[in-house]
PDB file of N, CA and C in Angstrom:
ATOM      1  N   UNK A   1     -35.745 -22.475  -5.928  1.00  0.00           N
ATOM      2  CA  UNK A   1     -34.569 -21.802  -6.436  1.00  0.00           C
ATOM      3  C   UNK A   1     -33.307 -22.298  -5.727  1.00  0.00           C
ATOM      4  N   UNK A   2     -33.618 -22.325  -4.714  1.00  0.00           N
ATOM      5  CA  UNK A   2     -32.172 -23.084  -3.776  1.00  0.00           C
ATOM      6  C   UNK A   2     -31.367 -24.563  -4.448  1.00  0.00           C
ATOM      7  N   UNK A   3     -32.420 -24.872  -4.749  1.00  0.00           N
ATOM      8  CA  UNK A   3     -32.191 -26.261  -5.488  1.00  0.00           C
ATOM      9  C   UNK A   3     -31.345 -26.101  -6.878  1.00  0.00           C
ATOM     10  N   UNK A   4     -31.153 -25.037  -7.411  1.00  0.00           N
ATOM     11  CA  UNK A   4     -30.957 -24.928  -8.433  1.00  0.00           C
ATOM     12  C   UNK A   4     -29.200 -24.038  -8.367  1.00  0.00           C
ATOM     13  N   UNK A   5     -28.949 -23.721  -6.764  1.00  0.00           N
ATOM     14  CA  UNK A   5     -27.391 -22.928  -6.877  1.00  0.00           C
ATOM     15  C   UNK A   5     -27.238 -23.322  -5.381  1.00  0.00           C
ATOM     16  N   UNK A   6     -26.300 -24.064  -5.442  1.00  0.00           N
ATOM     17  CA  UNK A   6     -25.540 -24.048  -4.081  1.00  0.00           C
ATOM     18  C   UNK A   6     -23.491 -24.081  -3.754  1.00  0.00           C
ATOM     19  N   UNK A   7     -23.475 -23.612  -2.982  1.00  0.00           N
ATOM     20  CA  UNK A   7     -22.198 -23.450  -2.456  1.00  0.00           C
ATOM     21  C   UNK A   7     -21.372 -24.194  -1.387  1.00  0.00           C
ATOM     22  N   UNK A   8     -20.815 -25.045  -1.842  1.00  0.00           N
ATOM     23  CA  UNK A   8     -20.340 -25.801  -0.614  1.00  0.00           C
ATOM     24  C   UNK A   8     -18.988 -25.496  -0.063  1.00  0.00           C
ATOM     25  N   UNK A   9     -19.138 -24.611   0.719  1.00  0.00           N
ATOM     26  CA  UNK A   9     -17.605 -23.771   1.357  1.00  0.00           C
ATOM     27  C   UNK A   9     -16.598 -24.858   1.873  1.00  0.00           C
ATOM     28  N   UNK A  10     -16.719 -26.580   2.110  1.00  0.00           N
ATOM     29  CA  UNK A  10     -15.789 -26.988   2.258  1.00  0.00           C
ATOM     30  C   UNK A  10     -15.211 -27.473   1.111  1.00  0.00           C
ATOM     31  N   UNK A  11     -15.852 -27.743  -0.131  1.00  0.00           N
ATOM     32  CA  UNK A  11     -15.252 -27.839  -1.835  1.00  0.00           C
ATOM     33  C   UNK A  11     -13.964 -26.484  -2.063  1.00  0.00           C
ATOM     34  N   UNK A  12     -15.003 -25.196  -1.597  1.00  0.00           N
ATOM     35  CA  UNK A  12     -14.440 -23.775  -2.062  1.00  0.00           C
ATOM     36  C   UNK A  12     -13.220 -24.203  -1.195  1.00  0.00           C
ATOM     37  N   UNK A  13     -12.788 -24.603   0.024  1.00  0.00           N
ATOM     38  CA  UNK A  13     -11.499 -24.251   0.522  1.00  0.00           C
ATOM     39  C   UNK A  13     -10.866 -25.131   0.380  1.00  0.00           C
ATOM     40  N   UNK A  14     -11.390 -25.476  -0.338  1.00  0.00           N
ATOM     41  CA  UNK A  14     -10.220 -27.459  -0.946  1.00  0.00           C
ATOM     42  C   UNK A  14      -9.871 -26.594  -2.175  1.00  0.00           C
ATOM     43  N   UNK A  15     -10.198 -26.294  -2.985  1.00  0.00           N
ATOM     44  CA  UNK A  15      -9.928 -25.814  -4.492  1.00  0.00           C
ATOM     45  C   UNK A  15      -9.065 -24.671  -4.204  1.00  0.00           C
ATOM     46  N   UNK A  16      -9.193 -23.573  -2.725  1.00  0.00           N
ATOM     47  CA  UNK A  16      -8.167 -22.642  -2.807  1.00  0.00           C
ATOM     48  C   UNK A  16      -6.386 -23.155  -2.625  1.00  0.00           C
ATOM     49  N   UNK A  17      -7.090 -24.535  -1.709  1.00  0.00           N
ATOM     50  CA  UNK A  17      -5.677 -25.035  -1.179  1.00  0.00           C
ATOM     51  C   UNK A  17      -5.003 -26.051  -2.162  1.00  0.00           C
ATOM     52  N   UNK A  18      -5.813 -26.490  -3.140  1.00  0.00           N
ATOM     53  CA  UNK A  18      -5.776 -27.238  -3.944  1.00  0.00           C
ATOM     54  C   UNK A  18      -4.468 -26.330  -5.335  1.00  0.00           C
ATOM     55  N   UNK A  19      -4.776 -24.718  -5.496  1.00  0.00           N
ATOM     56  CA  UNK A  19      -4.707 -23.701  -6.677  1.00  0.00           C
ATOM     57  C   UNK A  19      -3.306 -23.703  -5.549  1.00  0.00           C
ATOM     58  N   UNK A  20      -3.178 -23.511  -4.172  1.00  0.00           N
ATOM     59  CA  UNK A  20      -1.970 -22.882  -3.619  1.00  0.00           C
ATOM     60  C   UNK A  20      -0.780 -24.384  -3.857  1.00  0.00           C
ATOM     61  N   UNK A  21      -1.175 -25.116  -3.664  1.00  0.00           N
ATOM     62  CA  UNK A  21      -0.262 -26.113  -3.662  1.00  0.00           C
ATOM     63  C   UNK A  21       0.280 -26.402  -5.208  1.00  0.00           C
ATOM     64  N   UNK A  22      -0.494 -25.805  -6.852  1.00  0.00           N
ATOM     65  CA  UNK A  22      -0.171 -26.276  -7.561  1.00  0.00           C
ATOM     66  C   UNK A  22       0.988 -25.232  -7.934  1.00  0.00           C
ATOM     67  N   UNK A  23       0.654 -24.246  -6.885  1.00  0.00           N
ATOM     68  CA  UNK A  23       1.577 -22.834  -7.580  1.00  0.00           C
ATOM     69  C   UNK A  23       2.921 -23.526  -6.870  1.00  0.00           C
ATOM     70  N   UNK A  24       2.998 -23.979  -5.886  1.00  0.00           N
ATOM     71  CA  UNK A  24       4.373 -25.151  -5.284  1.00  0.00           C
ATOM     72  C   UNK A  24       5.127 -26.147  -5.978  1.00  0.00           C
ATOM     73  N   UNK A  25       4.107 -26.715  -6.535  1.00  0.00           N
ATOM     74  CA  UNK A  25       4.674 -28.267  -7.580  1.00  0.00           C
ATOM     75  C   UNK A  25       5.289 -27.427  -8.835  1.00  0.00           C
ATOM     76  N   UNK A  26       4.630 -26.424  -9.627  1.00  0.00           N
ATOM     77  CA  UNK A  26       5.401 -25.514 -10.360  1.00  0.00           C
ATOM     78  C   UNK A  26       6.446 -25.312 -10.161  1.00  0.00           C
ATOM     79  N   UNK A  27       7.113 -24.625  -9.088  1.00  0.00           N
ATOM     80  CA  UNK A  27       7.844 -24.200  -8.594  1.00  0.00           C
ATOM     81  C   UNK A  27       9.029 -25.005  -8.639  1.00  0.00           C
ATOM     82  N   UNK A  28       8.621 -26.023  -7.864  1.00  0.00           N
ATOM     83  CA  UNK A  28       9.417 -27.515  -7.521  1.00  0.00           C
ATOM     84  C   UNK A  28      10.108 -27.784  -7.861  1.00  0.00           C
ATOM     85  N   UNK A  29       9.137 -28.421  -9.784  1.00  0.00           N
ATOM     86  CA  UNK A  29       9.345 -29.053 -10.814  1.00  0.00           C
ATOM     87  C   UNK A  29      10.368 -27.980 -11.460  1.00  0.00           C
ATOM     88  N   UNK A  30       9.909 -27.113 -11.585  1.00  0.00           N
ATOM     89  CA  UNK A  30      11.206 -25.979 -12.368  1.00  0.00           C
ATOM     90  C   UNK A  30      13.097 -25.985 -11.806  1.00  0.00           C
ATOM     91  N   UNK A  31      12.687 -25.427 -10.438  1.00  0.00           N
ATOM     92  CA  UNK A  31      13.945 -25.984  -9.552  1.00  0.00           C
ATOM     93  C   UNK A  31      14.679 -27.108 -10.032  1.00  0.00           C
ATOM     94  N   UNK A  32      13.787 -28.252  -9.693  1.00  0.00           N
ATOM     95  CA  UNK A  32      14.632 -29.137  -9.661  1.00  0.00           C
ATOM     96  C   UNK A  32      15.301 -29.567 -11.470  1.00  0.00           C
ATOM     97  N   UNK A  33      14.741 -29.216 -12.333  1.00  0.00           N
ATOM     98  CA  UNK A  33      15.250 -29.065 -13.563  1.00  0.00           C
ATOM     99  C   UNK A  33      16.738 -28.308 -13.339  1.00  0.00           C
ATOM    100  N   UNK A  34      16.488 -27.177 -13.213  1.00  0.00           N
ATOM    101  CA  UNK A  34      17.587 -25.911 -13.185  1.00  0.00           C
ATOM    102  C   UNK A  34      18.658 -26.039 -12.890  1.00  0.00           C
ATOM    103  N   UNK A  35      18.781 -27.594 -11.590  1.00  0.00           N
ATOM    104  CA  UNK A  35      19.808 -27.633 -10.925  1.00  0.00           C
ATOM    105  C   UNK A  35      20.610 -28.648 -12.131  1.00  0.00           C
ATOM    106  N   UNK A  36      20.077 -29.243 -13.349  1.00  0.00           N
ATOM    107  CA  UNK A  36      20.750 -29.532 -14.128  1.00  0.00           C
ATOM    108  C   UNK A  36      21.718 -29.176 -14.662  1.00  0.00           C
ATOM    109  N   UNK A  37      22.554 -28.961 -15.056  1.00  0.00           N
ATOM    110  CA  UNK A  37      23.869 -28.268 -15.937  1.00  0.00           C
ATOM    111  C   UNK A  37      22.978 -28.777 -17.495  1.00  0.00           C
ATOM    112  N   UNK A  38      24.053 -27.921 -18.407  1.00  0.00           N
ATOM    113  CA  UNK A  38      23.498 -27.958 -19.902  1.00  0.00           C
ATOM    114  C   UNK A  38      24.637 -28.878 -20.103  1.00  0.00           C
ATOM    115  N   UNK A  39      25.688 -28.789 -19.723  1.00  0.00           N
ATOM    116  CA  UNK A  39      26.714 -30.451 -20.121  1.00  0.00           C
ATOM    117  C   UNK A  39      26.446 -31.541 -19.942  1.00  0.00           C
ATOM    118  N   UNK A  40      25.350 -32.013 -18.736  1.00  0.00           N
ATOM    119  CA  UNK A  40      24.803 -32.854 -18.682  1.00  0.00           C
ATOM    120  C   UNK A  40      23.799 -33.656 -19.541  1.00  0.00           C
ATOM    121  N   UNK A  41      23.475 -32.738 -20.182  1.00  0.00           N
ATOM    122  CA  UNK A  41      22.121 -32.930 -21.196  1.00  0.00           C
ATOM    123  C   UNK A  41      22.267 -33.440 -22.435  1.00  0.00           C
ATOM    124  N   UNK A  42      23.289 -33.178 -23.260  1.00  0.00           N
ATOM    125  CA  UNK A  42      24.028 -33.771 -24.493  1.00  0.00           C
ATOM    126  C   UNK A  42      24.402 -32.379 -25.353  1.00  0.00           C
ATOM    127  N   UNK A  43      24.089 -32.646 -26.695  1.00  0.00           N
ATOM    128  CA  UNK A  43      24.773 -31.859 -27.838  1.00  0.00           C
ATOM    129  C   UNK A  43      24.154 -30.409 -27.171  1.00  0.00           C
ATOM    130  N   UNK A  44      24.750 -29.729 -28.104  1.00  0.00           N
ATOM    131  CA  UNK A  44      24.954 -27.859 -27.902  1.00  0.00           C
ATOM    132  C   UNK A  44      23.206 -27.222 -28.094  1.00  0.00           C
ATOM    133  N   UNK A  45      23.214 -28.131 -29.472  1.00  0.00           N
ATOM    134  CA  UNK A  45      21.541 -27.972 -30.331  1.00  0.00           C
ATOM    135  C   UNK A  45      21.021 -27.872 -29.325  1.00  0.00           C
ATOM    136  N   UNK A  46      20.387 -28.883 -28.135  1.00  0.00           N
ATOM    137  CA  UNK A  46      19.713 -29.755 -26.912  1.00  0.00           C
ATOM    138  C   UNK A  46      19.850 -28.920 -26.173  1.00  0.00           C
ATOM    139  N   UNK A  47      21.466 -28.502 -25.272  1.00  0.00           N
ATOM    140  CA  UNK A  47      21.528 -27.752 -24.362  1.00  0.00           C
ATOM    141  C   UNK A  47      20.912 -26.558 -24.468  1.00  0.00           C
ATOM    142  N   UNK A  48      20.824 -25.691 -25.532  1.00  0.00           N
ATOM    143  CA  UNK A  48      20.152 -24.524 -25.747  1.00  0.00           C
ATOM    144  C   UNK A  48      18.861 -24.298 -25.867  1.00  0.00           C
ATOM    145  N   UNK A  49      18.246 -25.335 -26.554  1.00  0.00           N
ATOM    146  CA  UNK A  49      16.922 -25.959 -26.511  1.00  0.00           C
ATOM    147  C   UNK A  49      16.113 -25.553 -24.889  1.00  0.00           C
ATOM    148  N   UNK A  50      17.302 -26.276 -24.180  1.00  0.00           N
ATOM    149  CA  UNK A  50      16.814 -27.050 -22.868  1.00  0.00           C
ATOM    150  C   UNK A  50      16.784 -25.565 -21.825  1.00  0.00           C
ATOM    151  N   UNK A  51      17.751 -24.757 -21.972  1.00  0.00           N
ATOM    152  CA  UNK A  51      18.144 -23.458 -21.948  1.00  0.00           C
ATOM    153  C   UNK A  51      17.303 -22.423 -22.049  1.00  0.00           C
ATOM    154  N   UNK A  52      16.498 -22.590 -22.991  1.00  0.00           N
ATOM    155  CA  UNK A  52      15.277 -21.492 -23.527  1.00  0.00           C
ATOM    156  C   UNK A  52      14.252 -22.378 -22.663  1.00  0.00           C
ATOM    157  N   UNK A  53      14.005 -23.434 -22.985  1.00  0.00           N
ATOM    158  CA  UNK A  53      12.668 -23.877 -22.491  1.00  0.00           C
ATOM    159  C   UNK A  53      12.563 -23.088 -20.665  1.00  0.00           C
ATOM    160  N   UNK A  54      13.701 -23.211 -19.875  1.00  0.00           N
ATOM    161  CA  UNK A  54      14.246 -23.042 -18.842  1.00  0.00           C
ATOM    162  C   UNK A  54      13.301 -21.781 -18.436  1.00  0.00           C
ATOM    163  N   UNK A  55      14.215 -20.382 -19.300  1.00  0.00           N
ATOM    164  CA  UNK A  55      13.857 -19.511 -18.932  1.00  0.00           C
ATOM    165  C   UNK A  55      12.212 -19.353 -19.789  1.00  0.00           C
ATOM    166  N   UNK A  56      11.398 -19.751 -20.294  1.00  0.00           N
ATOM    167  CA  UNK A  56      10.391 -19.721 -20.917  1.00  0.00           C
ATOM    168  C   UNK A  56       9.189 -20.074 -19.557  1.00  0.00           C
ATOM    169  N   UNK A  57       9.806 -21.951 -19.491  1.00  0.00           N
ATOM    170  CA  UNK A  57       8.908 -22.023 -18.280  1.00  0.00           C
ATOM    171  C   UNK A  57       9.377 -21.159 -16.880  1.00  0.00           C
ATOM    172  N   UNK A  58      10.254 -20.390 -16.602  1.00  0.00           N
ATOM    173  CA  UNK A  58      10.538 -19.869 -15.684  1.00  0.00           C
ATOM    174  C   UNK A  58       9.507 -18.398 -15.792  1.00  0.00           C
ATOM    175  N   UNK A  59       9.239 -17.918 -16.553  1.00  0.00           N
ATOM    176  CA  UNK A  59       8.511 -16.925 -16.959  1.00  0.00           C
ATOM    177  C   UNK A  59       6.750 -17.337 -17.204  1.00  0.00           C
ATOM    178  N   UNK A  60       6.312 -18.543 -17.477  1.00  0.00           N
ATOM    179  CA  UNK A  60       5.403 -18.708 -17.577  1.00  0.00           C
ATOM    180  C   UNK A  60       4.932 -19.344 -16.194  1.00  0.00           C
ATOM    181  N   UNK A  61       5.662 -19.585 -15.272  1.00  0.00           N
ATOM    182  CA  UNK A  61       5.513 -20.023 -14.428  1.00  0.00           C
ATOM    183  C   UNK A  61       5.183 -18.706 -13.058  1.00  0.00           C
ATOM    184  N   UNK A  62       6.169 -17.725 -13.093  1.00  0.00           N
ATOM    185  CA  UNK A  62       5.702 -16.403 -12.796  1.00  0.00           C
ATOM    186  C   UNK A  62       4.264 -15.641 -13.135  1.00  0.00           C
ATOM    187  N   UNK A  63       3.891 -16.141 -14.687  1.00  0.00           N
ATOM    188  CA  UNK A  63       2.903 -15.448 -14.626  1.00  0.00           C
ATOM    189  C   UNK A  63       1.575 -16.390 -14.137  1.00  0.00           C
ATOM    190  N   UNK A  64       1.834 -17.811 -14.591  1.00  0.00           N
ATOM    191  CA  UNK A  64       0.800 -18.507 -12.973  1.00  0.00           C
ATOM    192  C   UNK A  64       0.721 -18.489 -12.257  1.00  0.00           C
ATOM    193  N   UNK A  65       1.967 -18.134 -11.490  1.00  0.00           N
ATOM    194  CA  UNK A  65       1.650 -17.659 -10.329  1.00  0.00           C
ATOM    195  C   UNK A  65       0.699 -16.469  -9.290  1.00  0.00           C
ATOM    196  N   UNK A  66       1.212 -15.731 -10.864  1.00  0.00           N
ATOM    197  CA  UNK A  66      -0.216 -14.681 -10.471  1.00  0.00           C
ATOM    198  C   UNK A  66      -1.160 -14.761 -10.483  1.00  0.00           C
ATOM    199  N   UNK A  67      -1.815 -15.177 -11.836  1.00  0.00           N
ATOM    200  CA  UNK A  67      -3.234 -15.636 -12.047  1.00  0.00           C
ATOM    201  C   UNK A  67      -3.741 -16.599 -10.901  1.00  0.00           C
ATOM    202  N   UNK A  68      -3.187 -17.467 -10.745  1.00  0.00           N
ATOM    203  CA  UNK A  68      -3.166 -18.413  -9.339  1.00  0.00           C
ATOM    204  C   UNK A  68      -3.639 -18.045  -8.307  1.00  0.00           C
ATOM    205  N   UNK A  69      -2.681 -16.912  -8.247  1.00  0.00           N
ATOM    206  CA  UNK A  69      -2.841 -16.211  -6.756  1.00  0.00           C
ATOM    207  C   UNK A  69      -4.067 -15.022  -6.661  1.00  0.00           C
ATOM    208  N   UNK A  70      -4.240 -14.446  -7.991  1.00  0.00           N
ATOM    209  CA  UNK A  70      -5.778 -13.672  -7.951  1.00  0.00           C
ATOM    210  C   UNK A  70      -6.689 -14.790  -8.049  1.00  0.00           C
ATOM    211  N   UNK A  71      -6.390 -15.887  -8.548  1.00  0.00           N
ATOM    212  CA  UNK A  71      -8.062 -16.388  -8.559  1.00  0.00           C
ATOM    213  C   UNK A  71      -8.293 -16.838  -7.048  1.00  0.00           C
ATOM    214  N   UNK A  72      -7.078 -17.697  -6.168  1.00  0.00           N
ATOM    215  CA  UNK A  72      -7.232 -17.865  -5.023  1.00  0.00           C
ATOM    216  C   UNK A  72      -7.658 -16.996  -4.018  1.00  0.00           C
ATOM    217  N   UNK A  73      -7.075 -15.719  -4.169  1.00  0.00           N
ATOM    218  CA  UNK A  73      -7.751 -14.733  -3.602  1.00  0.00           C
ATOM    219  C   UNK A  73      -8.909 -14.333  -3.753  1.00  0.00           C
ATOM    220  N   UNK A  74      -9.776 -14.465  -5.058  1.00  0.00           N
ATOM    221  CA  UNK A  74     -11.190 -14.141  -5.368  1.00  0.00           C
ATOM    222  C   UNK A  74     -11.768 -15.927  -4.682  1.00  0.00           C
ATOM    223  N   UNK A  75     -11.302 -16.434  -4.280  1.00  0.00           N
ATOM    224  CA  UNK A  75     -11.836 -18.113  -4.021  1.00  0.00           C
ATOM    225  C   UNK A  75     -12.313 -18.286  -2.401  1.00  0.00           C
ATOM    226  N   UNK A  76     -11.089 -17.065  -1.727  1.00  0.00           N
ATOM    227  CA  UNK A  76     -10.909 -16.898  -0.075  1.00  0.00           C
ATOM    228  C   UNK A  76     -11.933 -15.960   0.327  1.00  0.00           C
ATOM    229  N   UNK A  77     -12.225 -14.274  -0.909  1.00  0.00           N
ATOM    230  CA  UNK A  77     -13.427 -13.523  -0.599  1.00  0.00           C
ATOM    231  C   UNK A  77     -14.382 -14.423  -1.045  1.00  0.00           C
ATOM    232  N   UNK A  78     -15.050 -15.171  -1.739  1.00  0.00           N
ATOM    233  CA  UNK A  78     -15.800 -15.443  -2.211  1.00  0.00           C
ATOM    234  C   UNK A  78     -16.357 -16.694  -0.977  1.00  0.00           C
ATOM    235  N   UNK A  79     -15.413 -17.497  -0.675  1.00  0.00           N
ATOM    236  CA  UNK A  79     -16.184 -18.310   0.829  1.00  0.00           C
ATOM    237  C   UNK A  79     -16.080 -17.540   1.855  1.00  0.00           C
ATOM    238  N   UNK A  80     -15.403 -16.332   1.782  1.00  0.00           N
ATOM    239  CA  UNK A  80     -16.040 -15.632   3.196  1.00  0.00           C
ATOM    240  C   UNK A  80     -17.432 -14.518   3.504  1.00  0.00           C
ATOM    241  N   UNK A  81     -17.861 -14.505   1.770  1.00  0.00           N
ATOM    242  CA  UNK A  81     -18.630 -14.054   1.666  1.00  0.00           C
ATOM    243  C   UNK A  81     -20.034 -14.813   1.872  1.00  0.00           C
ATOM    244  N   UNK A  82     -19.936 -16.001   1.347  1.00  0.00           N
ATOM    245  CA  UNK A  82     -20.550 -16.404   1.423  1.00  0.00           C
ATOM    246  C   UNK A  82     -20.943 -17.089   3.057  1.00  0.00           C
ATOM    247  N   UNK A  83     -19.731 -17.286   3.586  1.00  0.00           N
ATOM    248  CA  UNK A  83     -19.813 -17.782   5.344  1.00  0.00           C
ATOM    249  C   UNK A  83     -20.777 -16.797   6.030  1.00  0.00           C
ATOM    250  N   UNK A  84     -20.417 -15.442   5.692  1.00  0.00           N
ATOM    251  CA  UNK A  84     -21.215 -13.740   6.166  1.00  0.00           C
ATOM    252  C   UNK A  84     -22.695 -14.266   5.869  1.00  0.00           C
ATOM    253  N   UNK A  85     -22.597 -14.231   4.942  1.00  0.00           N
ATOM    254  CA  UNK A  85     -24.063 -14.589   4.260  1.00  0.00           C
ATOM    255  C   UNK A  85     -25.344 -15.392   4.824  1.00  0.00           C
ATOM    256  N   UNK A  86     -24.332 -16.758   5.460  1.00  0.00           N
ATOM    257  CA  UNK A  86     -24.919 -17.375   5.621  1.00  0.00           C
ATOM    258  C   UNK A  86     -25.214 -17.332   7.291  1.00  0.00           C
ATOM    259  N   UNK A  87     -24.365 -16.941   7.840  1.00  0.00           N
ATOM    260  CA  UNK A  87     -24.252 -16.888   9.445  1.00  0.00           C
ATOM    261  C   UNK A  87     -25.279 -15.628   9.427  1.00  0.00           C
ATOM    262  N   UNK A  88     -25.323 -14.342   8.416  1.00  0.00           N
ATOM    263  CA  UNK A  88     -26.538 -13.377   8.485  1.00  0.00           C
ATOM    264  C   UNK A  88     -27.594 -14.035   9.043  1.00  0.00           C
ATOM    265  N   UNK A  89     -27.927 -14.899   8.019  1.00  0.00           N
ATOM    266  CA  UNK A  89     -29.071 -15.485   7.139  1.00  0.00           C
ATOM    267  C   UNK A  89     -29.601 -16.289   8.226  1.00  0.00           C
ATOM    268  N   UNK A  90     -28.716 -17.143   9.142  1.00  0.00           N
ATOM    269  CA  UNK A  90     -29.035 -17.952  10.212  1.00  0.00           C
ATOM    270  C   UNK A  90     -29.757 -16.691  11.267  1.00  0.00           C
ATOM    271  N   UNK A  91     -29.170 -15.870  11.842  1.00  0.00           N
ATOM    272  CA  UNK A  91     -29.675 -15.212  12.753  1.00  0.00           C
ATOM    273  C   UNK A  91     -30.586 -14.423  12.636  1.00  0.00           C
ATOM    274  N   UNK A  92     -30.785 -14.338  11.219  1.00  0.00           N
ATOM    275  CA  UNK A  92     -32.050 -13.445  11.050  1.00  0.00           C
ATOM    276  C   UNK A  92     -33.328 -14.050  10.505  1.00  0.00           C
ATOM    277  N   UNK A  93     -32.790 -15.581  10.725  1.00  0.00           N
ATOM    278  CA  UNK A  93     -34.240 -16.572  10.817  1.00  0.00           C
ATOM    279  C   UNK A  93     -34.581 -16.687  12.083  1.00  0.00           C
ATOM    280  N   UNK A  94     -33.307 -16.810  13.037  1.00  0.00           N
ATOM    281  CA  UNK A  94     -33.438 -17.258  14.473  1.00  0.00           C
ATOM    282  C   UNK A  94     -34.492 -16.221  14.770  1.00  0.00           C
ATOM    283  N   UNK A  95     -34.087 -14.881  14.935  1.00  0.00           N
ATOM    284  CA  UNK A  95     -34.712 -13.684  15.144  1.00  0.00           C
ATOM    285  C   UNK A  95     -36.244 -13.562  14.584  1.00  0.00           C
ATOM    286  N   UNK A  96     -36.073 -14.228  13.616  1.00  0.00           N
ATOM    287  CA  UNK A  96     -37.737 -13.742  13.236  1.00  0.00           C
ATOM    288  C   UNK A  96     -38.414 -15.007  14.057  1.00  0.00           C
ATOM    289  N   UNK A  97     -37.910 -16.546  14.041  1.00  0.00           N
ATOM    290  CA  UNK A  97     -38.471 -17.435  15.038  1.00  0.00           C
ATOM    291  C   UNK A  97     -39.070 -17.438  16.327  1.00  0.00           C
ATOM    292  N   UNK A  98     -37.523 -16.532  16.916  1.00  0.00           N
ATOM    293  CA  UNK A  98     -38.062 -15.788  18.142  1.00  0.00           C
ATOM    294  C   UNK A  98     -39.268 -15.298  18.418  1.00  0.00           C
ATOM    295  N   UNK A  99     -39.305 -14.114  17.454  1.00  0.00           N
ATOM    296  CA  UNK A  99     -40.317 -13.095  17.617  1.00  0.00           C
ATOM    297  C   UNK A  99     -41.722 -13.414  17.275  1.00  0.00           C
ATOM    298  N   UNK A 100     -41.747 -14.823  16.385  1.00  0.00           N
ATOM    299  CA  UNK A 100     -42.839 -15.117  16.069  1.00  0.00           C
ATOM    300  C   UNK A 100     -43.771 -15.838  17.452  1.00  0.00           C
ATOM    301  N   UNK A 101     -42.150 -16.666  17.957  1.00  0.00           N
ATOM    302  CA  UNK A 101     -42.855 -17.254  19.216  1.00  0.00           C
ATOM    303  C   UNK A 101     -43.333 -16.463  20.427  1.00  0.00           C
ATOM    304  N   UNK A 102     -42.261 -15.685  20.853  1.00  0.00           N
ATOM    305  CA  UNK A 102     -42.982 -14.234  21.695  1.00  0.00           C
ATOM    306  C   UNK A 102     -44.442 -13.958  21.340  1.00  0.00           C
ATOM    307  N   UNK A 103     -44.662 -13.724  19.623  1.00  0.00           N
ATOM    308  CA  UNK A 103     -45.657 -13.510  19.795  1.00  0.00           C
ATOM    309  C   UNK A 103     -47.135 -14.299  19.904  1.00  0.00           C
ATOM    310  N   UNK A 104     -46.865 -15.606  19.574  1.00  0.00           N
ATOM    311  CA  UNK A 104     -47.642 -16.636  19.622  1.00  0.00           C
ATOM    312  C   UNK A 104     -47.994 -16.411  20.854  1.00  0.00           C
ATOM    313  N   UNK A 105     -46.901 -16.372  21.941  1.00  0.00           N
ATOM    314  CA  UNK A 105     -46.892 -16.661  23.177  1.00  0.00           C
ATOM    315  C   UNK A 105     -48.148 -15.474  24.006  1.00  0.00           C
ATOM    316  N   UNK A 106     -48.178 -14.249  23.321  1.00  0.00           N
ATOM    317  CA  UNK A 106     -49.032 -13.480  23.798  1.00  0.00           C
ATOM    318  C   UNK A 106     -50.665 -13.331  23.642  1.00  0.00           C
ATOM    319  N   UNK A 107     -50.724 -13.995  22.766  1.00  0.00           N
ATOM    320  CA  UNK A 107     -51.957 -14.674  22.299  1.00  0.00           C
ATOM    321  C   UNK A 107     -53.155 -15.445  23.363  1.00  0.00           C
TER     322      UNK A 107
END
């Protein structure tokens, strides 16, 4: 069964840091648009165009941010759950190793 699901917690904390950095480049990329003027851009049609898109991605960009930020957060419990899990899992093999050898030993 092991063979068939595994978790590799240094993937999981690449993909959280991976989700935090894209919520940045979003960000960035929007900014640095914004600092455009609409006179710069050409006709009135365009500027308004350019105007809506603005506040559109400015709003869709807010709400990635959220989603972003819950899934990253379910990404941070989810490898620390699994870290728990596994550091359990270690000591309560150690422990039974132990005890097996103790008891070998009394034999």
């Amino acid at each position: 069964m092991s063979d068939e699901f595994k978790v590799d917690l240094t993937q999981l904390g690449y993909f959280g840091r991976v989700l935090k950095r894209s919520i940045s480049d979003l960000e960035s990329a929007r900014k640095a648009l914004s600092s455009v003027s609409a006179e710069q851009i050409g006709t009135a049609r365009l500027d308004e165009a350019c105007e809506t898109f603005q506040e559109r991605w400015k709003y869709g960009t807010g709400e990635l941010k959220e989603l972003i930020g819950a899934v990253d957060e379910g990404v941070d419990k989810t490898a620390l759950s699994y870290k728990e899990l596994e550091d359990n899992l270690s000591k309560a093999l150690k422990k039974m190793h132990d005890t097996a050898a103790a008891n070998a030993g009394e034999r």
